[in-house]
Protein backbone atom coordinates (compact mmCIF):
# COMPACT_ATOMS: atom_id res chain seq x y z
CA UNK A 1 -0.64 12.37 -27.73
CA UNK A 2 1.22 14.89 -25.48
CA UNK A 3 5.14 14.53 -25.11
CA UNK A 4 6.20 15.40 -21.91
CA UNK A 5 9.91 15.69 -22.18
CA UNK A 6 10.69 17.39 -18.41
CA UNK A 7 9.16 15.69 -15.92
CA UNK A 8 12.34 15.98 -12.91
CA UNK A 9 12.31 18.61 -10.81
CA UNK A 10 15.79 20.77 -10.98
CA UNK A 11 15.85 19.32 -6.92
CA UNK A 12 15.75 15.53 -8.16
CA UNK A 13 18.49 16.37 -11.43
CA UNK A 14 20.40 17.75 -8.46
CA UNK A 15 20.01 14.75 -6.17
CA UNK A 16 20.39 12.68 -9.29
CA UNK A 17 23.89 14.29 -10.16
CA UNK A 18 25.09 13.54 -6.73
CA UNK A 19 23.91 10.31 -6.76
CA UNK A 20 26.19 9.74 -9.49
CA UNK A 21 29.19 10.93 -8.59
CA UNK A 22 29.07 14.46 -9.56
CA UNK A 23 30.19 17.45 -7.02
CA UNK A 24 29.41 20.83 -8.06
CA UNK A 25 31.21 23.85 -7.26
CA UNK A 26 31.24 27.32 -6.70
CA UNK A 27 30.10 28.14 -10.11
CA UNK A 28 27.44 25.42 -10.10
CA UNK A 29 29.45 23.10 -12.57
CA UNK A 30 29.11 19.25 -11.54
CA UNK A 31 32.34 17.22 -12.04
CA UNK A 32 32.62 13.84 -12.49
CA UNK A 33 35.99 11.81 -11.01
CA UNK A 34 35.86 10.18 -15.08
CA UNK A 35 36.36 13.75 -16.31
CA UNK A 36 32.29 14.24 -17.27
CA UNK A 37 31.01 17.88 -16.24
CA UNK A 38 27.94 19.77 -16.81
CA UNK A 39 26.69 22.93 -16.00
CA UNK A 40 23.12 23.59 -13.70
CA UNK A 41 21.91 25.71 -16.30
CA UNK A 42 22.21 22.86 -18.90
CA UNK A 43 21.44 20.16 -16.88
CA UNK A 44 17.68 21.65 -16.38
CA UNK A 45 17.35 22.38 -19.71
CA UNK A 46 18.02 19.44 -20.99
CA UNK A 47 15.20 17.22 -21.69
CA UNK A 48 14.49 13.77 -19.28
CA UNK A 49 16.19 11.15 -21.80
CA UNK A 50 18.65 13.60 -22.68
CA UNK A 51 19.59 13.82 -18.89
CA UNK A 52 19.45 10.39 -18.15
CA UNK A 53 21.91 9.56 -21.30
CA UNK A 54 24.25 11.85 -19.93
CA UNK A 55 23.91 10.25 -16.62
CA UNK A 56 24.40 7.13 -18.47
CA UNK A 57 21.03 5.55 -16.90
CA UNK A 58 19.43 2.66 -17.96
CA UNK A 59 16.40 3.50 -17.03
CA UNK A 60 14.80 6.68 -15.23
CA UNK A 61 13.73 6.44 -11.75
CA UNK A 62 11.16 7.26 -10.06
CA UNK A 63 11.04 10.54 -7.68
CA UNK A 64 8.69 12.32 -6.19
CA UNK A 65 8.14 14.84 -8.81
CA UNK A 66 7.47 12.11 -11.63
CA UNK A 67 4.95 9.98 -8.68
CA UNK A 68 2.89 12.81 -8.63
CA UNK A 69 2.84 13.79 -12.28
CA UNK A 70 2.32 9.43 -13.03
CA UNK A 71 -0.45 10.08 -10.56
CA UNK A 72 -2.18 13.43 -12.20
CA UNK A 73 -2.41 11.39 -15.19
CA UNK A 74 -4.48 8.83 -14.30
């Protein structure tokens, strides 16, 4: 059994990010209006759950990226 613990593209963590609320700036830091910020760097290297618990997702959703990997797999 493989673990595949980065599946999101740095494009969708991006899109992601925004979606929540987060602007980034000059330096590529995403704020958050709740006070919540996180560097690019560190937001791709963390791992999908990781992420998404940041994010404070229930559950992850489903991108591009992850369709095609779901679909490799089968």
């Amino acid at each position: 059994m493989t673990y595949d613990f980065y599946t999101f593209a740095l494009t969708d963590r991006r899109r992601m990010l925004a979606d929540a609320g987060f602007a980034r700036d000059d330096l590529r830091i995403w704020a958050h209006p709740d006070g919540r910020a996180i560097g690019e760097g560190v937001a791709a290297a963390l791992s999908d759950e990781a992420f998404l618990r940041f994010l404070d997702v229930g559950a992850a959703p489903v991108t591009e990226s992850t369709q095609r990997y779901g679909e490799a797999e089968r």
